[in-house]
PDB file of N, CA and C in Angstrom:
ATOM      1  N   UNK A   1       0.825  -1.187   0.000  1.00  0.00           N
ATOM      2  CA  UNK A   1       0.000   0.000   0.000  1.00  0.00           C
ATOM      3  C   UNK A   1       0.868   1.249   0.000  1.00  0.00           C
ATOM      4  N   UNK A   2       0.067   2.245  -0.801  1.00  0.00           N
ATOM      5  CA  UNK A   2       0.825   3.637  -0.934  1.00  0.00           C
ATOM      6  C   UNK A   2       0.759   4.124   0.568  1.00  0.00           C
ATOM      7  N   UNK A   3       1.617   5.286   0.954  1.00  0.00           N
ATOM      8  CA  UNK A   3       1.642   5.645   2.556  1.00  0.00           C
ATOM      9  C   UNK A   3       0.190   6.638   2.181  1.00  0.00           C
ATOM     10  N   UNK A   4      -0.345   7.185   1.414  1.00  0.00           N
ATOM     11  CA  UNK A   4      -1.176   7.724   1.256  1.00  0.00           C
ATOM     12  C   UNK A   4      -3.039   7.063   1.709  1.00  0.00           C
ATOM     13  N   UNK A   5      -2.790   5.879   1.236  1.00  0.00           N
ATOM     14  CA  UNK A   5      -3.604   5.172   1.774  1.00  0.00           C
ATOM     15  C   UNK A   5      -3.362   4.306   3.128  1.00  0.00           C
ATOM     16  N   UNK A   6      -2.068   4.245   3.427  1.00  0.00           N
ATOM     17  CA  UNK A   6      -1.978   3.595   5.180  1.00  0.00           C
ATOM     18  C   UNK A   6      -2.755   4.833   5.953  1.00  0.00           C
ATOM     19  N   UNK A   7      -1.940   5.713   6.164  1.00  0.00           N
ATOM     20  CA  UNK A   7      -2.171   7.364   7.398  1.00  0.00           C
ATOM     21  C   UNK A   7      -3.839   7.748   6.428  1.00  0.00           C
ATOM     22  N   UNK A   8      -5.218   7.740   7.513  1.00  0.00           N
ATOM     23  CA  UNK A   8      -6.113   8.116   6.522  1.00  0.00           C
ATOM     24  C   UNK A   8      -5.551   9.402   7.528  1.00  0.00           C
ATOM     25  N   UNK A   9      -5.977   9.857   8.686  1.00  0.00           N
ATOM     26  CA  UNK A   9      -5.492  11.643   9.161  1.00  0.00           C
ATOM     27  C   UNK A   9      -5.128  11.313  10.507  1.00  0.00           C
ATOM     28  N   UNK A  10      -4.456  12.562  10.594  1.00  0.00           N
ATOM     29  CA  UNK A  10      -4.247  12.899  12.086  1.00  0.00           C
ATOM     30  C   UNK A  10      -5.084  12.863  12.895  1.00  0.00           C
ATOM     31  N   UNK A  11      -4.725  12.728  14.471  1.00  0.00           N
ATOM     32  CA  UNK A  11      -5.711  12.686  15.253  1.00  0.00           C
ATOM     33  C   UNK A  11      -5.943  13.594  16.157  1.00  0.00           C
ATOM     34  N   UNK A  12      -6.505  14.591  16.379  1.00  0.00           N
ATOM     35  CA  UNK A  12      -6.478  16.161  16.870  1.00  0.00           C
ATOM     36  C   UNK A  12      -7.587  16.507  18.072  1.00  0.00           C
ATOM     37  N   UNK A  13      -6.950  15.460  19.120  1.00  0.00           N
ATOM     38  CA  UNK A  13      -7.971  15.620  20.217  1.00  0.00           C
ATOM     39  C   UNK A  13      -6.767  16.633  21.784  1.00  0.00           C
ATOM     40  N   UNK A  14      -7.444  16.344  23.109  1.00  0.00           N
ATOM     41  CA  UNK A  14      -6.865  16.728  23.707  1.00  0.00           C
ATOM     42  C   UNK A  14      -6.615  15.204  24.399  1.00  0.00           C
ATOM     43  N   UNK A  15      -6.407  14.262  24.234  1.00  0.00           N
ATOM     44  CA  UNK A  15      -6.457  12.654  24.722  1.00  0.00           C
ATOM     45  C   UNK A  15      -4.828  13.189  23.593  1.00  0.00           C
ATOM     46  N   UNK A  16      -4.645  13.103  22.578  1.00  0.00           N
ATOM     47  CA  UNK A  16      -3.502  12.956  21.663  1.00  0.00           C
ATOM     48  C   UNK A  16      -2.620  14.125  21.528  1.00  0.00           C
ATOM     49  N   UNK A  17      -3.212  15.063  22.146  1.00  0.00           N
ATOM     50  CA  UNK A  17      -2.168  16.665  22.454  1.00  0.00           C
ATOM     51  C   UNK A  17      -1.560  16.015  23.947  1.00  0.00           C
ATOM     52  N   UNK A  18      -2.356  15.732  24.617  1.00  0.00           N
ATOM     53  CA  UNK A  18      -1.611  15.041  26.273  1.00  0.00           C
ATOM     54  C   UNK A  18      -0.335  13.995  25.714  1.00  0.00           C
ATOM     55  N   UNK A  19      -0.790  13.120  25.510  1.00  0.00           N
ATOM     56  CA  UNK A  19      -0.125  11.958  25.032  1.00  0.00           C
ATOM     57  C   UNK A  19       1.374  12.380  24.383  1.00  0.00           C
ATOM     58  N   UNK A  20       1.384  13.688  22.793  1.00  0.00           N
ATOM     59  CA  UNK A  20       2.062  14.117  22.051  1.00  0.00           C
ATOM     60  C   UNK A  20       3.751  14.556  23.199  1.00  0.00           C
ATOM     61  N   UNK A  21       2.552  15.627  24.363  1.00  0.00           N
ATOM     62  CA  UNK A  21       3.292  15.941  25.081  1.00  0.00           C
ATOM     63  C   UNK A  21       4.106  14.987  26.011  1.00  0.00           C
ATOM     64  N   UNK A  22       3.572  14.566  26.737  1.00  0.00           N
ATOM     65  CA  UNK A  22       3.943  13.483  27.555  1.00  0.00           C
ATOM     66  C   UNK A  22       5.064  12.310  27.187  1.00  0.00           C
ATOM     67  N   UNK A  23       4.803  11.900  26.605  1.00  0.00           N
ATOM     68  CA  UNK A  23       5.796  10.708  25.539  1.00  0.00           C
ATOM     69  C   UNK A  23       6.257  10.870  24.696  1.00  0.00           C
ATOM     70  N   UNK A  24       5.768  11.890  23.417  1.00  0.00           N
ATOM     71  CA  UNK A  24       5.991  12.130  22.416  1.00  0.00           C
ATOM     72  C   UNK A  24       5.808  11.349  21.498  1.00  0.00           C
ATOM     73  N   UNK A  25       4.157  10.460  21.321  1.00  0.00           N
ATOM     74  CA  UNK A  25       3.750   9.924  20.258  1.00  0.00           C
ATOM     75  C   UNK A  25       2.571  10.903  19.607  1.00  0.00           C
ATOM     76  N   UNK A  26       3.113  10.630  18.519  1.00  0.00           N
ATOM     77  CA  UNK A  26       1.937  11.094  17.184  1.00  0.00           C
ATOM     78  C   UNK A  26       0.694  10.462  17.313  1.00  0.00           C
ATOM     79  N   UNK A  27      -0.496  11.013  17.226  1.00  0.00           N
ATOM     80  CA  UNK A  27      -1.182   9.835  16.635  1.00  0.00           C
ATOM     81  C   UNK A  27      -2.297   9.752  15.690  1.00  0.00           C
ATOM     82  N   UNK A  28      -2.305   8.867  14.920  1.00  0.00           N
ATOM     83  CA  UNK A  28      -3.253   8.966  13.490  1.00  0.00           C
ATOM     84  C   UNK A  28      -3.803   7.701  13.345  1.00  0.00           C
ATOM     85  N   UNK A  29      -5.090   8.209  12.512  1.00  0.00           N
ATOM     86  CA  UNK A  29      -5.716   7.239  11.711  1.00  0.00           C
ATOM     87  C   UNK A  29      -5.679   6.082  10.789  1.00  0.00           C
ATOM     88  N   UNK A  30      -5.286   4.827  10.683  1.00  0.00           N
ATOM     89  CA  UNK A  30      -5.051   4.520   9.818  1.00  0.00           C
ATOM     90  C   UNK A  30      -5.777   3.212   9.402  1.00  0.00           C
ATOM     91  N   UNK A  31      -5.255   2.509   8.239  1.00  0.00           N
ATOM     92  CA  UNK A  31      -6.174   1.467   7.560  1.00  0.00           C
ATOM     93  C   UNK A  31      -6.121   0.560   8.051  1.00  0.00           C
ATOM     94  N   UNK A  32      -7.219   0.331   7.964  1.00  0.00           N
ATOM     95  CA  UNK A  32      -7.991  -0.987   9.087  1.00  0.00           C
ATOM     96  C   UNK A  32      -7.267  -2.507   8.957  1.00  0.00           C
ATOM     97  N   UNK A  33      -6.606  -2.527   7.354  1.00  0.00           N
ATOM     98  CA  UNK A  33      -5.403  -3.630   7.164  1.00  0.00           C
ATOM     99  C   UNK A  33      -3.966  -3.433   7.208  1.00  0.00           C
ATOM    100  N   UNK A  34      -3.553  -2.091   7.859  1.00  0.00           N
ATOM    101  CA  UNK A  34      -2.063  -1.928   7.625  1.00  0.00           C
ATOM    102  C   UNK A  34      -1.706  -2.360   9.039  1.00  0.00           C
ATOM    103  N   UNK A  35      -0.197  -3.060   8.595  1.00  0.00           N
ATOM    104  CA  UNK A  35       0.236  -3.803   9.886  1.00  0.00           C
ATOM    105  C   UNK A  35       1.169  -2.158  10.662  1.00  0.00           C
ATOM    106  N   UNK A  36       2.480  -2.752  11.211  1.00  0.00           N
ATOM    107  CA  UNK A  36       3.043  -1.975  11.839  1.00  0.00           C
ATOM    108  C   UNK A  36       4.188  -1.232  11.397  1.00  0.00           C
ATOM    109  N   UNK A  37       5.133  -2.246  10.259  1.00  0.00           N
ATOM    110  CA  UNK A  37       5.740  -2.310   9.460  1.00  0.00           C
ATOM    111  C   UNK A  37       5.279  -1.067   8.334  1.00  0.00           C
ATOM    112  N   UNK A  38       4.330  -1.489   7.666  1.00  0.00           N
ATOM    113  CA  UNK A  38       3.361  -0.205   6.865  1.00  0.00           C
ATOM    114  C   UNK A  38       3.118   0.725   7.239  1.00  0.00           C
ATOM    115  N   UNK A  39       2.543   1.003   8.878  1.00  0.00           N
ATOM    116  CA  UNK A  39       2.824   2.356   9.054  1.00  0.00           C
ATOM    117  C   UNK A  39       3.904   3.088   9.260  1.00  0.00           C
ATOM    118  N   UNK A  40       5.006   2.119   9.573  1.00  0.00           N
ATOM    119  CA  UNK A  40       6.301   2.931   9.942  1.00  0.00           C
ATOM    120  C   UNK A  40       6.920   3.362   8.875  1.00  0.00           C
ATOM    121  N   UNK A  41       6.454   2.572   7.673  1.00  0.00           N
ATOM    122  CA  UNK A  41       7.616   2.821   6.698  1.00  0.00           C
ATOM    123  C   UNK A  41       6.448   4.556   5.967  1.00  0.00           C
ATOM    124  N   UNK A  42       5.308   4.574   6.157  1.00  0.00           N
ATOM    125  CA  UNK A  42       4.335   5.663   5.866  1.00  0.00           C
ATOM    126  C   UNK A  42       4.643   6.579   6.107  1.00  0.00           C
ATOM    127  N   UNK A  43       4.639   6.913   7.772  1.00  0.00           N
ATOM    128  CA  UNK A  43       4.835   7.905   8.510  1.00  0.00           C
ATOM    129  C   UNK A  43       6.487   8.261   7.757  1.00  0.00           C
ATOM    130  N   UNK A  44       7.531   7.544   8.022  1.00  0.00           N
ATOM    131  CA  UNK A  44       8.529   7.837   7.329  1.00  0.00           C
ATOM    132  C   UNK A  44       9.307   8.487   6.012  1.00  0.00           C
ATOM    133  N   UNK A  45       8.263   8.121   5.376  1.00  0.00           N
ATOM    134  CA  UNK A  45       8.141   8.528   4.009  1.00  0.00           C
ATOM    135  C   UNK A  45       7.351   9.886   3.909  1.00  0.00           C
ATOM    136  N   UNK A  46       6.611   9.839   4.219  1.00  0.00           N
ATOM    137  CA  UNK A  46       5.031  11.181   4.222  1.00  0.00           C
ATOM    138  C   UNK A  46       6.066  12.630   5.035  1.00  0.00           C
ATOM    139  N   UNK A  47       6.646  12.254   6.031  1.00  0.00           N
ATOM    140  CA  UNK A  47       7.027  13.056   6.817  1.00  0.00           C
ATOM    141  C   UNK A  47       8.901  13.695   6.872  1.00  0.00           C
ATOM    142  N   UNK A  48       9.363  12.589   6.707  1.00  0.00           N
ATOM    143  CA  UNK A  48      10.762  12.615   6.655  1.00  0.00           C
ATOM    144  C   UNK A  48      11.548  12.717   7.886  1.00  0.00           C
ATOM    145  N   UNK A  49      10.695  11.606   8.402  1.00  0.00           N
ATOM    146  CA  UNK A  49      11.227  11.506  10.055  1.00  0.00           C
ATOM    147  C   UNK A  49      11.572  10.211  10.461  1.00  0.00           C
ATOM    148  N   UNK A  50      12.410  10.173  11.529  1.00  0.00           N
ATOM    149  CA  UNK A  50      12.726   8.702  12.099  1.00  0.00           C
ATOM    150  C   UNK A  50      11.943   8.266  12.803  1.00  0.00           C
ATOM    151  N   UNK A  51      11.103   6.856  12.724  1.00  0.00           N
ATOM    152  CA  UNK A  51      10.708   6.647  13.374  1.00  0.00           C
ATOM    153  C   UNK A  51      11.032   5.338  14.667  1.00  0.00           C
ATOM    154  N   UNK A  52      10.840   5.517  15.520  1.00  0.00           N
ATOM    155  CA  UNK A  52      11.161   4.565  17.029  1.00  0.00           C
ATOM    156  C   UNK A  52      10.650   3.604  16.874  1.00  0.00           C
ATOM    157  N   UNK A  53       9.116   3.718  17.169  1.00  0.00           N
ATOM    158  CA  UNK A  53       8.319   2.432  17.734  1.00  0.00           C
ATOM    159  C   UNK A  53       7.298   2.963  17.146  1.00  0.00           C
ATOM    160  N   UNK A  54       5.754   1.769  17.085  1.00  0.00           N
ATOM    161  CA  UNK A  54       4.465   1.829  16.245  1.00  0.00           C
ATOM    162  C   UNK A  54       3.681   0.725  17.745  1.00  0.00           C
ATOM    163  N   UNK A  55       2.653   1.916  17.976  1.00  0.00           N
ATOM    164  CA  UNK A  55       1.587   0.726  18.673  1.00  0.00           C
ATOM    165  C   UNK A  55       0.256   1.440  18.396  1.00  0.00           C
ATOM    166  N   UNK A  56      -0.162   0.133  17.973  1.00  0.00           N
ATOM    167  CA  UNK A  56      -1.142  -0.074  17.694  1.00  0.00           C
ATOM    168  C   UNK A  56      -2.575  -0.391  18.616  1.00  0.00           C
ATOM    169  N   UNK A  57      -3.764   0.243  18.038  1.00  0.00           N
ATOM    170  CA  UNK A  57      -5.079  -0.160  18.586  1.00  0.00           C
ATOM    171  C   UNK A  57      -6.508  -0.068  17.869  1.00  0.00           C
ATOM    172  N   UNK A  58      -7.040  -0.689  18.061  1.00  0.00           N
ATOM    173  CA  UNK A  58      -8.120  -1.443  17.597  1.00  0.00           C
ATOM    174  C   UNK A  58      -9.228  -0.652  18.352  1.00  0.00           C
ATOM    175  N   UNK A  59     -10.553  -0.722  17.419  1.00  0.00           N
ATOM    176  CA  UNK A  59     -11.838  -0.540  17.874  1.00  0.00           C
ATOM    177  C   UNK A  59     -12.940  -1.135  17.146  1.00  0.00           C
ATOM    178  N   UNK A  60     -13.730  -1.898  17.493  1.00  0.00           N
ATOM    179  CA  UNK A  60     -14.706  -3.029  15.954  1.00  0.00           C
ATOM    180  C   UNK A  60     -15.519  -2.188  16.221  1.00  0.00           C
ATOM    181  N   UNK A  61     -16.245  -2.226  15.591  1.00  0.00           N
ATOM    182  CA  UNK A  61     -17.559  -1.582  15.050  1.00  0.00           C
ATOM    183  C   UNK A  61     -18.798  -2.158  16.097  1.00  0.00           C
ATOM    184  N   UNK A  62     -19.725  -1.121  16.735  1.00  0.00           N
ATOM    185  CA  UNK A  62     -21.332  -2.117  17.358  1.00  0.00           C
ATOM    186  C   UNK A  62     -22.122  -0.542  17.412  1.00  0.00           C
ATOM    187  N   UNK A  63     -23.259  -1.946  17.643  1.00  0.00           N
ATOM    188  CA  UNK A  63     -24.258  -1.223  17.648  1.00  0.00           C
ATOM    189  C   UNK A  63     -24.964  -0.396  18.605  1.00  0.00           C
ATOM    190  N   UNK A  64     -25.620   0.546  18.184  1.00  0.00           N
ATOM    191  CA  UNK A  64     -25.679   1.971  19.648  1.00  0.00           C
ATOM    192  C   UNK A  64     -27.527   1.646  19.871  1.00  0.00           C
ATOM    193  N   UNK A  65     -27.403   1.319  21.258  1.00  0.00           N
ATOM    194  CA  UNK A  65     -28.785   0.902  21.647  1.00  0.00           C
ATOM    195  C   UNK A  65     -29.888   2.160  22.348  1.00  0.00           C
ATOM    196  N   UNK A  66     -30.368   2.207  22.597  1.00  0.00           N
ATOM    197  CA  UNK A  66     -31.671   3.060  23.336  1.00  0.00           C
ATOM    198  C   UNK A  66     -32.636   2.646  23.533  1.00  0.00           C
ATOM    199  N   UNK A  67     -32.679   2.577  24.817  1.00  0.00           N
ATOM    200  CA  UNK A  67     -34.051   1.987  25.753  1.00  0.00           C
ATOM    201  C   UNK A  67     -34.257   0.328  25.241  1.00  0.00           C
ATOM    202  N   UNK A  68     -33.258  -0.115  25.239  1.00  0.00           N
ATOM    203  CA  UNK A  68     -32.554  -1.609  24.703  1.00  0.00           C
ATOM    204  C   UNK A  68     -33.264  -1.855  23.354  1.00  0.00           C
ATOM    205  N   UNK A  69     -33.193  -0.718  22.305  1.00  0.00           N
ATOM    206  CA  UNK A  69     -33.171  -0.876  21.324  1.00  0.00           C
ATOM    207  C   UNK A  69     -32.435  -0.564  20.337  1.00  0.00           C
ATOM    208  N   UNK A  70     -32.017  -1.580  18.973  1.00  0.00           N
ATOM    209  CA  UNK A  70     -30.878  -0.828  18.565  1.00  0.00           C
ATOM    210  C   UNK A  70     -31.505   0.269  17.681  1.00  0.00           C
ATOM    211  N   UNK A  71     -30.707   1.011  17.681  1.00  0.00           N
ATOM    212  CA  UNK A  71     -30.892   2.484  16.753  1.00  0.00           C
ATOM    213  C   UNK A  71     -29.839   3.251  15.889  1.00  0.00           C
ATOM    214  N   UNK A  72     -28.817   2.412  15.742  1.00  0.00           N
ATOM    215  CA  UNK A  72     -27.744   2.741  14.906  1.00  0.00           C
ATOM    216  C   UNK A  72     -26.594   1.970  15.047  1.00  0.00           C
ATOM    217  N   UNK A  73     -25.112   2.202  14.358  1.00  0.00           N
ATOM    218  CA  UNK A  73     -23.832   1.852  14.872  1.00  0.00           C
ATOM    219  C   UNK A  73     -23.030   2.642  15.052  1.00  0.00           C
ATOM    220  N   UNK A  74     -22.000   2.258  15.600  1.00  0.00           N
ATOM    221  CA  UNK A  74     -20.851   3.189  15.497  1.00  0.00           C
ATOM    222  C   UNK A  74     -19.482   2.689  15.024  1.00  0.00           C
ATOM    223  N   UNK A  75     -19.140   2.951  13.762  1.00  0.00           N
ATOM    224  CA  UNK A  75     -18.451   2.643  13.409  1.00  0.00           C
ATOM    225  C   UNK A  75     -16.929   2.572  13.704  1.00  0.00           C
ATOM    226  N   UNK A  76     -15.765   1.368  13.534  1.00  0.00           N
ATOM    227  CA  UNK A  76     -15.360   1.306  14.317  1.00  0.00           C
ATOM    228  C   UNK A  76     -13.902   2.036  13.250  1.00  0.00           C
ATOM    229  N   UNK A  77     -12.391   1.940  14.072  1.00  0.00           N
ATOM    230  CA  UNK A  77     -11.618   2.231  13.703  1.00  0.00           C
ATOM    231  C   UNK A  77     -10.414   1.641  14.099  1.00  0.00           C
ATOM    232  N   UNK A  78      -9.103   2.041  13.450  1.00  0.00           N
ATOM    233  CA  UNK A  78      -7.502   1.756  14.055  1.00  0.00           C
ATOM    234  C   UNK A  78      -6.415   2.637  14.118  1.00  0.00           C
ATOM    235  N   UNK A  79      -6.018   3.101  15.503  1.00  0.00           N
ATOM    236  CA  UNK A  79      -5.276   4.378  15.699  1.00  0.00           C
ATOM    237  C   UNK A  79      -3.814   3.565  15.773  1.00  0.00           C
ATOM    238  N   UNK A  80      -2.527   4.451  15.253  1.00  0.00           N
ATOM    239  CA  UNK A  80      -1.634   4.068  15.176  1.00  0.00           C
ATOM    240  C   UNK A  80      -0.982   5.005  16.137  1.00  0.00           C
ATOM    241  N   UNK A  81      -0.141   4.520  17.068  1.00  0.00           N
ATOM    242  CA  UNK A  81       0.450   5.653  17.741  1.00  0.00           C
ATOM    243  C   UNK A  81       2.170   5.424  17.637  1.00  0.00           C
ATOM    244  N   UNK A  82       2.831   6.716  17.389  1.00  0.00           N
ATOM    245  CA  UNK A  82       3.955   6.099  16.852  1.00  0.00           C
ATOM    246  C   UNK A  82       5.102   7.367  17.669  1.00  0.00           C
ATOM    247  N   UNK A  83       6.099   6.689  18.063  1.00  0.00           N
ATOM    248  CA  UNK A  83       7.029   7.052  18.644  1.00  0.00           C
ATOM    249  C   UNK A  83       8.006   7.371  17.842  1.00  0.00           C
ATOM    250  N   UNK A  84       8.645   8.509  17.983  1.00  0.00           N
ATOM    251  CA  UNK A  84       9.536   9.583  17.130  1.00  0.00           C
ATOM    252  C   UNK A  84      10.559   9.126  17.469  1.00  0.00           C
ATOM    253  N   UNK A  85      12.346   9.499  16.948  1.00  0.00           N
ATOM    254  CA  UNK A  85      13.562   9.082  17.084  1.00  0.00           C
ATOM    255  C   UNK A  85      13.437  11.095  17.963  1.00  0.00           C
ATOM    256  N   UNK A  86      14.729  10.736  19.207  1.00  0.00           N
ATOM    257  CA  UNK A  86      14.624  12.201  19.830  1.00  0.00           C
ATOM    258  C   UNK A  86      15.487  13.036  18.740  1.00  0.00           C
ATOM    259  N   UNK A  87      14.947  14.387  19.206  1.00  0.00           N
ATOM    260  CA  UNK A  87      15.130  15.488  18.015  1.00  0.00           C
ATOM    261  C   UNK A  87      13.945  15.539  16.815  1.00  0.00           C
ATOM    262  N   UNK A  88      13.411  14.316  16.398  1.00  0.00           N
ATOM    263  CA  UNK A  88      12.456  14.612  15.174  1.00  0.00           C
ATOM    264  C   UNK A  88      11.112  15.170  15.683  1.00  0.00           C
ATOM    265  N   UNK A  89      10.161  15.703  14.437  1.00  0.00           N
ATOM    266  CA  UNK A  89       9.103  16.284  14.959  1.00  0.00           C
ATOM    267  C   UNK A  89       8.328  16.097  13.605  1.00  0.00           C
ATOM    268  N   UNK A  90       6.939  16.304  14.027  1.00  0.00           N
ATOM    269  CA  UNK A  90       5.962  16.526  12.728  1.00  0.00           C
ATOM    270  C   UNK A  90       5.354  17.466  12.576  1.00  0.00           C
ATOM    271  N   UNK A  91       5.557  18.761  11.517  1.00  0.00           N
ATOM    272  CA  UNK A  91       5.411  20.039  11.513  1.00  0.00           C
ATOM    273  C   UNK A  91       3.633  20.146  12.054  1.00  0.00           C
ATOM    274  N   UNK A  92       3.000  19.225  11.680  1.00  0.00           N
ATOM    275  CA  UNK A  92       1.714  19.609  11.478  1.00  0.00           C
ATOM    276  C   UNK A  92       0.737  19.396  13.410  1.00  0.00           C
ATOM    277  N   UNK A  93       1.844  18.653  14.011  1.00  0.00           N
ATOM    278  CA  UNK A  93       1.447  18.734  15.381  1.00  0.00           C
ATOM    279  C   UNK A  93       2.053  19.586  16.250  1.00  0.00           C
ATOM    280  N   UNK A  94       2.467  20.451  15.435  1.00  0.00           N
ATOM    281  CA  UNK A  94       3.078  21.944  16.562  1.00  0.00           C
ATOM    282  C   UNK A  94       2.321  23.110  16.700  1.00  0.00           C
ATOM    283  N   UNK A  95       1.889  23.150  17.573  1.00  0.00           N
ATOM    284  CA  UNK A  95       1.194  24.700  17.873  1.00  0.00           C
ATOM    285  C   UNK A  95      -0.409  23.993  18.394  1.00  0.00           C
ATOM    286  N   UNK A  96      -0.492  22.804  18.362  1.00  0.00           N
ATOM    287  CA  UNK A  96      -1.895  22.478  18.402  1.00  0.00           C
ATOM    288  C   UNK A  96      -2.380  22.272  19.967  1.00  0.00           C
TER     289      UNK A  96
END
């Protein structure tokens, strides 16, 4: 897979600004079949940074109930969180 299709986006919460700070992992969106390997070599490429480490997490998809009925889903996803080499950075998570 192109790195274009591994990274679908960034992830721009205050759960991943804490985190950014704290440890200094990135973290993004990505395809529901890319292993760890794929994102590292993505992020690497897309960005022009070293990367450390890749962990990964999972969320399946269910269904959203009310008054124990179902009434929709919520679709699920896979966040990649990825650890920088020290000194590197990703322009687009600064200032956020």
């Amino acid at each position: 897979m192109d790195y274009t299709q591994v990274l679908l986006k960034p992830v721009v919460s205050e759960k991943a600004t804490f985190v950014k700070d704290e440890t200094g992992h990135v973290v993004f969106y990505v395809h529901p079949q890319a292993n760890k390997i794929e994102i590292k070599k993505a992020v690497e490429e897309a960005f022009k940074v070293k990367v450390e480490d890749v962990n990964v997490t999972k969320r399946s998809a269910s269904a959203r109930s009310r008054w124990g009925r179902k009434v929709g889903h919520v679709s699920g996803y896979k966040k990649a969180y990825v650890k920088l080499a020290s000194g590197e950075k990703i322009e687009i998570f600064e200032g956020v």
